[in-house]
Protein backbone atom coordinates (compact mmCIF):
# COMPACT_ATOMS: atom_id res chain seq x y z
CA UNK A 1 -39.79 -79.25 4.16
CA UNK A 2 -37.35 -77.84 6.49
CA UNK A 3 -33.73 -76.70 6.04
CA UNK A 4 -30.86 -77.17 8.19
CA UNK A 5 -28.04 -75.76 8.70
CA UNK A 6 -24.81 -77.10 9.80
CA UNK A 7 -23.77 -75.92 12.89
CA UNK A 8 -19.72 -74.66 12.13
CA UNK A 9 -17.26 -76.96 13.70
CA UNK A 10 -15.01 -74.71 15.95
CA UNK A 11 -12.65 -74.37 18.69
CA UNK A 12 -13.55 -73.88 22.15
CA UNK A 13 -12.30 -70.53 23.26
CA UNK A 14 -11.98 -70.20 27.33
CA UNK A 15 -11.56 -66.93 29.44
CA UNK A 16 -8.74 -66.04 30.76
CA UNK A 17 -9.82 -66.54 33.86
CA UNK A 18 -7.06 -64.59 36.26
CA UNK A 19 -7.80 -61.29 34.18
CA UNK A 20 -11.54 -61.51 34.48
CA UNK A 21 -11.30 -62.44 38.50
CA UNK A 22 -8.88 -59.24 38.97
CA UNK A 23 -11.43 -57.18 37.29
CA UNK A 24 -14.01 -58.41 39.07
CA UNK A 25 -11.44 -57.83 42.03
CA UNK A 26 -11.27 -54.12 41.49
CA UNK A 27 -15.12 -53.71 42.37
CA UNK A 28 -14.22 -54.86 46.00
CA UNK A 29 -18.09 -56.43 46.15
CA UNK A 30 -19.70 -53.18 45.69
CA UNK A 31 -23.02 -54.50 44.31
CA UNK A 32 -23.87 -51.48 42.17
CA UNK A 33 -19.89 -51.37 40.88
CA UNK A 34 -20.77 -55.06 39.56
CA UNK A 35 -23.79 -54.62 38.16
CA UNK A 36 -21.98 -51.72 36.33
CA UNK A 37 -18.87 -54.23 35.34
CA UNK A 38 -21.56 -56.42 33.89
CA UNK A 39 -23.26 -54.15 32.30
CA UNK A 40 -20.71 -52.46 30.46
CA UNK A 41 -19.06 -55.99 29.35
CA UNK A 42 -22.38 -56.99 27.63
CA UNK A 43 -22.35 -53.93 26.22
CA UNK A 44 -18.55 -53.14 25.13
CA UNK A 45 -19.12 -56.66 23.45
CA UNK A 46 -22.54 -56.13 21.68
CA UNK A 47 -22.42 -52.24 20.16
CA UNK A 48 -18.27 -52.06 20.54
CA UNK A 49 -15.87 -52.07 17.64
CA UNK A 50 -15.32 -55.50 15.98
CA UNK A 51 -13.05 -56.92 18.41
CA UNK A 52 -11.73 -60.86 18.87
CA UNK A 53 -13.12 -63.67 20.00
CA UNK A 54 -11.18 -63.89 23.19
CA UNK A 55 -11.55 -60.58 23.67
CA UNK A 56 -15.98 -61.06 23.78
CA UNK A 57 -15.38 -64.51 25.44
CA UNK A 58 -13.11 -62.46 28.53
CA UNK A 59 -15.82 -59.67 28.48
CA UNK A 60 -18.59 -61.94 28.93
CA UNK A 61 -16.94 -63.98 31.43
CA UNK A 62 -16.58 -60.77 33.49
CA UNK A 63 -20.42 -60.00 33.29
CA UNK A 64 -21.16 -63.54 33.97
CA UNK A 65 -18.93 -63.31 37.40
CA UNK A 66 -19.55 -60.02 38.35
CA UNK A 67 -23.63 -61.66 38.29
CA UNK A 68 -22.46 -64.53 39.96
CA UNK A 69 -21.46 -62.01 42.68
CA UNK A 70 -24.27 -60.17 42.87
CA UNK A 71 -26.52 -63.36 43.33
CA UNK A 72 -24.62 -64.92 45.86
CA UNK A 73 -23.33 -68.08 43.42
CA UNK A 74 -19.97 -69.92 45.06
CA UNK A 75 -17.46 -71.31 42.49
CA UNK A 76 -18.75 -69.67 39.40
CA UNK A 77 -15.54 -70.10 38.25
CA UNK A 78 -15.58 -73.73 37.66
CA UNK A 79 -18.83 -72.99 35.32
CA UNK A 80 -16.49 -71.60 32.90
């Protein structure tokens, strides 16, 4: 016998996109400033203070793009 559980019915939350590209911006495609700018996101997000939604969803969007970058993907803004 197995248990489910619901899966809670909420909102989607979306970047702000502009803020994460100008922080991305700021690294000027220095690979080891983005790997930094992703680093710290995932990190700021997983052992910072309690901090909001938006505020995780932004920080992950930056690590997510600054990765993008790094790899070479075009238009990983339009994943988001």
């Amino acid at each position: 016998m197995s248990v489910v559980i619901a899966f809670p019915n909420q909102r989607t939350i979306k970047p702000a996109l502009s803020k994460c590209l100008k922080a991305i911006a700021i690294c000027e495609h220095d690979p080891s400033l983005l790997l930094l700018a992703a680093a710290a996101a995932t990190r700021l997000v997983r052992d910072g203070p309690w901090i909001s939604e938006q505020v995780a969803v932004d920080r992950l969007a930056i690590a997510f793009l600054a990765l993008a970058e790094l790899l070479g993907v075009t238009n990983a803004e339009e994943a988001l």
